[in-house]
C-alpha atoms as a PDB file:
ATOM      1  CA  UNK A   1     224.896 100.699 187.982  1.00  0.00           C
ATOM      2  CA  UNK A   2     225.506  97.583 185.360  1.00  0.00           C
ATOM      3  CA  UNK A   3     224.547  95.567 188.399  1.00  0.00           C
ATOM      4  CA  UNK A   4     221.306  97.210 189.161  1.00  0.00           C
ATOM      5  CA  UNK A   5     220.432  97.434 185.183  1.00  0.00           C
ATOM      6  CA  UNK A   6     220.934  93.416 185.240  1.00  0.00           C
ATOM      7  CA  UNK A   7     218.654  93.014 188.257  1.00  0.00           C
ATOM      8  CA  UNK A   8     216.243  94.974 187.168  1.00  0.00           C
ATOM      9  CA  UNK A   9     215.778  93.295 183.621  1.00  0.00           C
ATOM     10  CA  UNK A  10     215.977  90.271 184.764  1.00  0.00           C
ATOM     11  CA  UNK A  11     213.136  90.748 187.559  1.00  0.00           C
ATOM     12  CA  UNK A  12     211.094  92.506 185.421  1.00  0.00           C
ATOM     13  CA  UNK A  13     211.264  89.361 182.720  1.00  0.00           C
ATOM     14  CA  UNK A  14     210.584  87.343 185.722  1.00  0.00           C
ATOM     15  CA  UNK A  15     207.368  88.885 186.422  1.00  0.00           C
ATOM     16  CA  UNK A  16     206.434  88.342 182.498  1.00  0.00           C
ATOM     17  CA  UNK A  17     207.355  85.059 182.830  1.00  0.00           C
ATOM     18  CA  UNK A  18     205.612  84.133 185.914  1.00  0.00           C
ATOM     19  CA  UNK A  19     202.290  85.463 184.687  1.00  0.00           C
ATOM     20  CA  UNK A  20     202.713  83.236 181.437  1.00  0.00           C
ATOM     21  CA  UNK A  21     204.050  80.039 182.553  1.00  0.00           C
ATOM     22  CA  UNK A  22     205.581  80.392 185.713  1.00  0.00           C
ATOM     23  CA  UNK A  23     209.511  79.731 186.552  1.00  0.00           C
ATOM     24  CA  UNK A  24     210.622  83.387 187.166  1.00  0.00           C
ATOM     25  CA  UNK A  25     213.509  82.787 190.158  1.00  0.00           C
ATOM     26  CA  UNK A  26     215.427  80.944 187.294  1.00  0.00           C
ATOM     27  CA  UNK A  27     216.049  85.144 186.303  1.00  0.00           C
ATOM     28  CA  UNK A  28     216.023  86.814 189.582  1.00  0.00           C
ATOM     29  CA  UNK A  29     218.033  83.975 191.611  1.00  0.00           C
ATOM     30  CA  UNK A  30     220.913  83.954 189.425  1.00  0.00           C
ATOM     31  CA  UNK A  31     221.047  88.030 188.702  1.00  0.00           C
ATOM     32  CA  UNK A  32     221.811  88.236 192.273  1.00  0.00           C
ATOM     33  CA  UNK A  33     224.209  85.826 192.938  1.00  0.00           C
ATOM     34  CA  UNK A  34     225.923  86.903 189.493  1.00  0.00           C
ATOM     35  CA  UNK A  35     226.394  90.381 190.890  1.00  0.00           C
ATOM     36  CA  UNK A  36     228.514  89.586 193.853  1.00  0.00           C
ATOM     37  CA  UNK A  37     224.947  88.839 196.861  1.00  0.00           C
ATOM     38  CA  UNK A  38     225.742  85.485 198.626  1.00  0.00           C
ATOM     39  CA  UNK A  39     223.950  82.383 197.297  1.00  0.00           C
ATOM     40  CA  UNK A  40     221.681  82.317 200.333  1.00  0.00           C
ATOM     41  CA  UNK A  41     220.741  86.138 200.520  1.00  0.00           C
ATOM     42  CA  UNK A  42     220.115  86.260 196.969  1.00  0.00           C
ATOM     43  CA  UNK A  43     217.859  82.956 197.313  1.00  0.00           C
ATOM     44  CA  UNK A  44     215.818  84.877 200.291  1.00  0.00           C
ATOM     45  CA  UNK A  45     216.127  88.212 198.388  1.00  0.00           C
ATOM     46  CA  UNK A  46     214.583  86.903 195.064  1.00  0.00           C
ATOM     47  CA  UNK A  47     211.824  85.086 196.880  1.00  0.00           C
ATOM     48  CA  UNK A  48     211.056  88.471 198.777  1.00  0.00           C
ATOM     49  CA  UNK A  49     211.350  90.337 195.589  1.00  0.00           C
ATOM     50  CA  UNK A  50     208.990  87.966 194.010  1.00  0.00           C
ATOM     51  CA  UNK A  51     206.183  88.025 196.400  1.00  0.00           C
ATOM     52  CA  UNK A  52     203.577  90.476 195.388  1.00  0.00           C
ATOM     53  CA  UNK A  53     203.712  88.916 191.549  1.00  0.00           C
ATOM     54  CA  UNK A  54     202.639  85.584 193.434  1.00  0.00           C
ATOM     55  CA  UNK A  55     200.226  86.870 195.274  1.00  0.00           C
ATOM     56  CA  UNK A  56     198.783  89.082 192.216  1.00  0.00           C
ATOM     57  CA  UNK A  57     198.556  85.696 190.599  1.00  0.00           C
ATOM     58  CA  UNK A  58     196.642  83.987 193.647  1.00  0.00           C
ATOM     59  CA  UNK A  59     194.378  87.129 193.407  1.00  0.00           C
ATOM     60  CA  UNK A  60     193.776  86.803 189.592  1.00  0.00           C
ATOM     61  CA  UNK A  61     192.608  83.268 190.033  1.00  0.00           C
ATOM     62  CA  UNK A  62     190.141  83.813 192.429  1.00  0.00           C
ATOM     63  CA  UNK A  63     187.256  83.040 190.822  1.00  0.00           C
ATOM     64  CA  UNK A  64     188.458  79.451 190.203  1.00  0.00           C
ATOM     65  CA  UNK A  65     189.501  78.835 193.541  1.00  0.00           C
ATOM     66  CA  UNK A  66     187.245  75.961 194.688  1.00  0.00           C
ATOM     67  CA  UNK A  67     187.892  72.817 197.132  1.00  0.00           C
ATOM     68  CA  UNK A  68     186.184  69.828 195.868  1.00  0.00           C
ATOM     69  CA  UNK A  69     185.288  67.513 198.103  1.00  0.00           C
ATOM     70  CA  UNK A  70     187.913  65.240 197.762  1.00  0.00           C
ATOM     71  CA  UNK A  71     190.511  68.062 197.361  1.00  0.00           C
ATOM     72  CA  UNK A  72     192.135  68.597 200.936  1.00  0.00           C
ATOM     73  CA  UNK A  73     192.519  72.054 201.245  1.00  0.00           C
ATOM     74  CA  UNK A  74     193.136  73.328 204.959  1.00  0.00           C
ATOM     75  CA  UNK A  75     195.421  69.943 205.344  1.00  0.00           C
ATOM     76  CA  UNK A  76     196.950  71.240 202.126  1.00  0.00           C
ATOM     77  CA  UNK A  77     197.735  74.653 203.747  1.00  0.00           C
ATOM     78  CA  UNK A  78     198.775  74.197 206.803  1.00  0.00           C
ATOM     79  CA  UNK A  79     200.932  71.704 205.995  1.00  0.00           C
ATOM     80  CA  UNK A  80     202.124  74.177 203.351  1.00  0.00           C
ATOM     81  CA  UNK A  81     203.200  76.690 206.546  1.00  0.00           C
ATOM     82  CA  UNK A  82     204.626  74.282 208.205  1.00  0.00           C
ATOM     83  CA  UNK A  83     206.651  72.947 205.563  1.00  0.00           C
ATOM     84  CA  UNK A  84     207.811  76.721 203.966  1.00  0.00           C
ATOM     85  CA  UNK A  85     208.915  77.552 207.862  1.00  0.00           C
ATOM     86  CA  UNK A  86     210.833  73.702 207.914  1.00  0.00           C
ATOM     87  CA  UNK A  87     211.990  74.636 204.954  1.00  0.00           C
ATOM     88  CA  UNK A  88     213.589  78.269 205.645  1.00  0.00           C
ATOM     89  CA  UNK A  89     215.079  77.312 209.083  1.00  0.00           C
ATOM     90  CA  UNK A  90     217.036  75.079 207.244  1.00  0.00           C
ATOM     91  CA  UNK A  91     218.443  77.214 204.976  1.00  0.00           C
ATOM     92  CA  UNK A  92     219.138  79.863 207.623  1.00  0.00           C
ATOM     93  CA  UNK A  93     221.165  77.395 209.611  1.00  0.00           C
ATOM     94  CA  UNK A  94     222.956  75.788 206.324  1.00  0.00           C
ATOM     95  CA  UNK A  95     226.367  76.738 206.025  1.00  0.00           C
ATOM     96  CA  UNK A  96     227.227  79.281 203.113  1.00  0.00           C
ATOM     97  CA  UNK A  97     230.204  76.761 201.764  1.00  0.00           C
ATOM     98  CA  UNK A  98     227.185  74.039 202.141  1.00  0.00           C
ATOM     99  CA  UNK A  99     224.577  75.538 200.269  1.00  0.00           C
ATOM    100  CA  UNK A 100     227.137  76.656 197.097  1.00  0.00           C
ATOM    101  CA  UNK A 101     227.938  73.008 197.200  1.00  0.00           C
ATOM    102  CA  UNK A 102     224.645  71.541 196.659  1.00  0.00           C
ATOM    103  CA  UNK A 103     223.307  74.578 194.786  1.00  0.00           C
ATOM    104  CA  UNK A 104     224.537  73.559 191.182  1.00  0.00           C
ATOM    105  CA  UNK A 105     222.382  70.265 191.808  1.00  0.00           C
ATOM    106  CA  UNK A 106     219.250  72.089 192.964  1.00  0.00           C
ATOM    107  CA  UNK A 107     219.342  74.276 189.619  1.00  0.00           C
ATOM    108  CA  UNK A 108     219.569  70.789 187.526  1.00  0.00           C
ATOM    109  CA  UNK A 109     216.967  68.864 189.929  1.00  0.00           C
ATOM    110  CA  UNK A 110     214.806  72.134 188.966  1.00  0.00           C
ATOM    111  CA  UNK A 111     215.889  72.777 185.518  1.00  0.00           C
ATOM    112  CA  UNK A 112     214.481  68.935 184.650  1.00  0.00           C
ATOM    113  CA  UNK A 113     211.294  69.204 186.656  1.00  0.00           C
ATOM    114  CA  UNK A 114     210.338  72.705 185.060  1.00  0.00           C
ATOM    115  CA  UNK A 115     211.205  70.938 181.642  1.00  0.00           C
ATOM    116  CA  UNK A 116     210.051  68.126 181.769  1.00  0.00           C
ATOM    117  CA  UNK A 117     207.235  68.097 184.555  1.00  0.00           C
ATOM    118  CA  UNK A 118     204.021  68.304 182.040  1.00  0.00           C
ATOM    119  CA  UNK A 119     205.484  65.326 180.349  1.00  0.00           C
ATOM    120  CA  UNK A 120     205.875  63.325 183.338  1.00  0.00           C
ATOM    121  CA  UNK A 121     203.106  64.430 185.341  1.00  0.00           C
ATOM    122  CA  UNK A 122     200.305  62.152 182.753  1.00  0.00           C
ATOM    123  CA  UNK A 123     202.906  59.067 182.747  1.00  0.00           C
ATOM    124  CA  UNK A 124     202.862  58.991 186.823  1.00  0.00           C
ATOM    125  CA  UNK A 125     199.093  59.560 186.502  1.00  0.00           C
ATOM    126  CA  UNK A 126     199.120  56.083 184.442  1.00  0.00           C
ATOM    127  CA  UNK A 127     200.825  54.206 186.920  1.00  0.00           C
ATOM    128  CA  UNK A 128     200.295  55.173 189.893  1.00  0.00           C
ATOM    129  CA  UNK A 129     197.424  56.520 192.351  1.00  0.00           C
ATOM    130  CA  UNK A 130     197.605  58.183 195.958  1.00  0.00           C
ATOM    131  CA  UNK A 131     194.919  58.770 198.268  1.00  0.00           C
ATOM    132  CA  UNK A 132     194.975  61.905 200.575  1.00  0.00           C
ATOM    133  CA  UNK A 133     196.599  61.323 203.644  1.00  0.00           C
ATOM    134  CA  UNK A 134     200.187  60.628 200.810  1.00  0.00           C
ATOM    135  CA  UNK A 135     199.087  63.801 199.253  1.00  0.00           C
ATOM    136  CA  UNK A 136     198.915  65.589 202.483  1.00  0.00           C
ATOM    137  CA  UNK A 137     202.539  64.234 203.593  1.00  0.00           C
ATOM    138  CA  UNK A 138     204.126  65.095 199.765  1.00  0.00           C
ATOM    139  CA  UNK A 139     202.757  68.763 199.806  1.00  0.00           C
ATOM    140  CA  UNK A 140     204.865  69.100 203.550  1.00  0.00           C
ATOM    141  CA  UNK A 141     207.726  68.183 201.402  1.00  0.00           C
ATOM    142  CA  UNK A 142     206.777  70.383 198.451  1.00  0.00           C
ATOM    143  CA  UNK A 143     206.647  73.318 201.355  1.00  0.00           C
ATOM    144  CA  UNK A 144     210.171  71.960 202.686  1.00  0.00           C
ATOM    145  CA  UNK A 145     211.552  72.474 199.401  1.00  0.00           C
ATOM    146  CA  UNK A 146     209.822  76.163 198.381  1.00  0.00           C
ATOM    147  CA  UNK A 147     210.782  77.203 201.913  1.00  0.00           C
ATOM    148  CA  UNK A 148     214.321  75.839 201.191  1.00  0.00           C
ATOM    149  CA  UNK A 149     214.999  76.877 197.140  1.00  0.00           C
ATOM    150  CA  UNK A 150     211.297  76.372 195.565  1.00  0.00           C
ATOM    151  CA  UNK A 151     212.348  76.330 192.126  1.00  0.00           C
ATOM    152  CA  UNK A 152     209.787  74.529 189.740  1.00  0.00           C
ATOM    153  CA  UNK A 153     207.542  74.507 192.843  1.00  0.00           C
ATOM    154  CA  UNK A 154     204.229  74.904 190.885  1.00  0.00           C
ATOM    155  CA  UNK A 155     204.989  72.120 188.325  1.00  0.00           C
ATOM    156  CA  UNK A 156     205.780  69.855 191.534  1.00  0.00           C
ATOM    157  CA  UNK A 157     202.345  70.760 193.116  1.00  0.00           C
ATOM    158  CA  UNK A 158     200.444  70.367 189.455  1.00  0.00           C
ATOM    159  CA  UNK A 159     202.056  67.146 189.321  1.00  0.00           C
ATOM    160  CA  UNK A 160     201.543  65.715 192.564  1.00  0.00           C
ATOM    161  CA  UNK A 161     197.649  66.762 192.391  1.00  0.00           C
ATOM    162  CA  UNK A 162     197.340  65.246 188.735  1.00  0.00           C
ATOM    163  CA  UNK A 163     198.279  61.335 190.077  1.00  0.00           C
ATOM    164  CA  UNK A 164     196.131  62.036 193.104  1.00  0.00           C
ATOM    165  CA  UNK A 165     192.872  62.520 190.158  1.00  0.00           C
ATOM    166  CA  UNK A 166     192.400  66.355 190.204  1.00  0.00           C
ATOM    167  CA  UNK A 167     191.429  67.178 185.971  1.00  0.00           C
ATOM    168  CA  UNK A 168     190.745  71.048 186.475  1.00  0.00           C
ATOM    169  CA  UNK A 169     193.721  72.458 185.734  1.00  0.00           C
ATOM    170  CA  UNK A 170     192.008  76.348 186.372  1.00  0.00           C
ATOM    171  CA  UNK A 171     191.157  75.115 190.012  1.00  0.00           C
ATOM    172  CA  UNK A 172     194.928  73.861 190.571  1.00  0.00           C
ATOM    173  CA  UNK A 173     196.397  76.391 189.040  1.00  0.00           C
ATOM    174  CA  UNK A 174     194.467  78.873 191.412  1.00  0.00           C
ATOM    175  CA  UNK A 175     195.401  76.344 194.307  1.00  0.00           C
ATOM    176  CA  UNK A 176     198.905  76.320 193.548  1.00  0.00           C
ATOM    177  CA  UNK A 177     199.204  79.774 193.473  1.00  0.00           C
ATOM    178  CA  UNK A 178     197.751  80.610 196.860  1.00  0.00           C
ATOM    179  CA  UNK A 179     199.546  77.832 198.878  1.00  0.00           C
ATOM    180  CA  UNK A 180     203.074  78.702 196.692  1.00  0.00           C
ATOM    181  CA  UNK A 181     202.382  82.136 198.019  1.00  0.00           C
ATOM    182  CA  UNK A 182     201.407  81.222 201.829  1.00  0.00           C
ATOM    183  CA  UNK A 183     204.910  78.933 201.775  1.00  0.00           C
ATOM    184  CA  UNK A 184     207.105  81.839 200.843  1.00  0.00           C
ATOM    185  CA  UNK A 185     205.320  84.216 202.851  1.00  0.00           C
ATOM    186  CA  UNK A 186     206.300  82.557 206.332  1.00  0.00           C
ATOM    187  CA  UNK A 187     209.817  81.797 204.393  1.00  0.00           C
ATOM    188  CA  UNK A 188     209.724  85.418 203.893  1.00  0.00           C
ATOM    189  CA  UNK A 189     208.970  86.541 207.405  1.00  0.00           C
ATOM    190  CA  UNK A 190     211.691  84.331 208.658  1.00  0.00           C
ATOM    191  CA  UNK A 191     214.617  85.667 205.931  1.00  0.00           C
ATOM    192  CA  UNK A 192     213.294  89.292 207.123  1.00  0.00           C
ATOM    193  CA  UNK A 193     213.940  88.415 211.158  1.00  0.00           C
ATOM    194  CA  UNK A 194     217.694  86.870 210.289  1.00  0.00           C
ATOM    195  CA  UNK A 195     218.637  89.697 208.489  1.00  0.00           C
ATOM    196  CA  UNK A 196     219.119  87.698 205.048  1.00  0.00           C
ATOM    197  CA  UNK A 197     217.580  90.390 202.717  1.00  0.00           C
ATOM    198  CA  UNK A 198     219.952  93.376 200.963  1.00  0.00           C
ATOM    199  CA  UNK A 199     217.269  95.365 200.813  1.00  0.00           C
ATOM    200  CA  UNK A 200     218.558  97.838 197.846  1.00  0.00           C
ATOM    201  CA  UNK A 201     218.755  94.956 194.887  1.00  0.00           C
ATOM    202  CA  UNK A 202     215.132  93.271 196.714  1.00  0.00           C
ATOM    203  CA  UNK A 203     213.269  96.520 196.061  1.00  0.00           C
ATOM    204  CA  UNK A 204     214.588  97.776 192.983  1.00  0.00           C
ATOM    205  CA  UNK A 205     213.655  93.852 191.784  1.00  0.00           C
ATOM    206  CA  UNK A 206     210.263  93.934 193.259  1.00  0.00           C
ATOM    207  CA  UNK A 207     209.134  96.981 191.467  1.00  0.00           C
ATOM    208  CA  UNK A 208     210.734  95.589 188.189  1.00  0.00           C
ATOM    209  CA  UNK A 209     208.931  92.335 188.599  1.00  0.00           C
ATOM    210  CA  UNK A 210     205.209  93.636 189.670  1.00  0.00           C
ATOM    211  CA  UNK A 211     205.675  96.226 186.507  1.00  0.00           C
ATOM    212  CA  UNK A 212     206.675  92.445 184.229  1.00  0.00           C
ATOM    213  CA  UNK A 213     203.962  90.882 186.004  1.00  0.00           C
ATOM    214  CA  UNK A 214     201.194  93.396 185.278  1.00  0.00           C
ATOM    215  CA  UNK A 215     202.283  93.359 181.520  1.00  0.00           C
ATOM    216  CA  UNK A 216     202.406  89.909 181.314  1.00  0.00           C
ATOM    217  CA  UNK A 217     198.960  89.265 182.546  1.00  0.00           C
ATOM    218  CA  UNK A 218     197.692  91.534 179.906  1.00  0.00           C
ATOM    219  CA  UNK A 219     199.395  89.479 177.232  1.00  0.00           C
ATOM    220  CA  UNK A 220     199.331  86.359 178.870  1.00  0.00           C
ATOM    221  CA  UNK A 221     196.195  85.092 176.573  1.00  0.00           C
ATOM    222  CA  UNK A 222     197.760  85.631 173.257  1.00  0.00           C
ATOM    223  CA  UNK A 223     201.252  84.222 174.383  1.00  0.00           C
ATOM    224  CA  UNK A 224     201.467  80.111 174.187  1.00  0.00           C
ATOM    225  CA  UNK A 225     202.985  79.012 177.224  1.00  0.00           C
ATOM    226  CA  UNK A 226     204.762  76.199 176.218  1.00  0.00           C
ATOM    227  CA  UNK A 227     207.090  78.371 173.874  1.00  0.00           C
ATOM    228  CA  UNK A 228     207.484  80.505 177.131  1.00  0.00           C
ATOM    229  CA  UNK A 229     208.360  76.849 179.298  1.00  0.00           C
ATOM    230  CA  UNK A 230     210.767  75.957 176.616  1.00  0.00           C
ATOM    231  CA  UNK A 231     212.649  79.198 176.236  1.00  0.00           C
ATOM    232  CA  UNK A 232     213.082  79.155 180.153  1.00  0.00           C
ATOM    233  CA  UNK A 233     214.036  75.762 180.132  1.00  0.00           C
ATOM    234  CA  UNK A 234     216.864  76.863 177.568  1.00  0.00           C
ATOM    235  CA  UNK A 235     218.474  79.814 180.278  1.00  0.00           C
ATOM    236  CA  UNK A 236     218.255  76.946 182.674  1.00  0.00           C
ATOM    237  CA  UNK A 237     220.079  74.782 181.370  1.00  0.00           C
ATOM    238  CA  UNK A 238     223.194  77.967 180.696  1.00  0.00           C
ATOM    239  CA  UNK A 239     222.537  79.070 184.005  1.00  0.00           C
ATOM    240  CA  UNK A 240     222.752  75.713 185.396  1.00  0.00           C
ATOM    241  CA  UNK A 241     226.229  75.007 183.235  1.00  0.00           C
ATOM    242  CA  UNK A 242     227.577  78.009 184.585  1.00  0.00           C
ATOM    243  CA  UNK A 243     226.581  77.452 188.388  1.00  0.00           C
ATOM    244  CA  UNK A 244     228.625  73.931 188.031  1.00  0.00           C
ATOM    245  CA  UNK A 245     231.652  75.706 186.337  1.00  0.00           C
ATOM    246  CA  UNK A 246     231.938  78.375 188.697  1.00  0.00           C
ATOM    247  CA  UNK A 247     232.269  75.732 191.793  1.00  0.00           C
ATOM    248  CA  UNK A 248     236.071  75.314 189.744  1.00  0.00           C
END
């Protein structure tokens, strides 16, 4: 019962915090794997359990969804598919002792991009300048890595579209949310076939999380979202301490 109490606060946080300012595995990931599910199970369940708040978000920003010219979208997307399904086959066929191995670093890699991504993303833009066929091939990796873990997957995307000249940050953000939601769909469908979801903690989560989620888009306008990013960023880095202690 403590177990399911812990799940279902932290999913239903996650939802709040994915309507504010995104970031919500950082909750739901850890819950899991904290109360005895597998690292890779809980990484599949907590995407699953996460799904409809995504896909609430991609329908919330529908009105700004709009593809510039220079913006390639379909590229964008199906490269997106391909690269969540890349991305999930390889976790289904990494070993268990693999993936706890490399996990700790995965929570740092994301712990400093979701902290530190709005900082970086204007520096890059100063420097450096990429034209759409590099965009094309980066977003296939960005869909590798959501199929595969996918935390701080929306910063990555802002980021990557900010050097590559997009300024409308309402048009991205409705972008990002529909392609982060078509890469861990096909992700999804492929955790689903191999059997990687305990269905009992992924439902009791997803309820928790689409109730957090409604809520938080209701208060999402008077909430700043950078306290929000830097109060995640502070679990991350515990969470992230404590996934490299418990590999001793």
């Amino acid at each position: 019962m403590a177990a399911y109490t812990l799940l279902i606060v932290a999913a239903f946080g996650a939802g709040i915090i994915n309507a504010v300012a995104g970031g919500g595995s950082f909750l739901t990931f850890p819950a899991l794997v904290f109360t005895g599910v597998p690292s890779i199970i809980a990484n599949a369940s907590s995407t699953f359990a996460l799904i409809p708040g995504t896909l609430a978000s991609a329908w919330a920003y529908r009105r700004d969804f709009r593809q510039p010219d220079e913006f390639p979208f379909r590229q964008l997307l199906i490269v997106s598919l391909l690269g969540g399904i890349t991305g999930a086959l390889l976790l289904l066929y990494t070993p268990q002792r693999t993936f706890d191995s490399i996990l700790p670093w995965l929570m740092l890699a994301a712990t400093i991009l979701f902290g530190f991504g709005p900082q970086i993303s204007p520096l890059l833009k100063r420097v450096l300048h990429i034209g759409v066929g590099t965009v094309v091939i980066v977003q296939f990796f960005i869909g590798v890595y959501g199929g595969y873990f996918g935390g701080a997957i929306g910063i990555i995307m802002l980021a990557t579209w900010s050097v590559f000249g997009m300024k409308d940050i309402h048009m991205m953000n409705a972008n990002r949310t529909l392609l982060g939601s078509a890469m861990n769909l096909v992700a999804v469908v492929l955790f689903v076939l191999a059997g990687k979801i305990w269905w009992p903690q992924t439902m009791a989560m997803l309820v928790a999380a689409m109730i957090g989620g409604y809520i938080g888009a209701r208060v999402a306008r008077g909430i700043n979202p950078r306290y929000v990013r830097i109060a995640v960023s502070v679990i991350n880095v515990v969470i992230t301490v404590a996934f490299f202690l418990r590999r001793h």
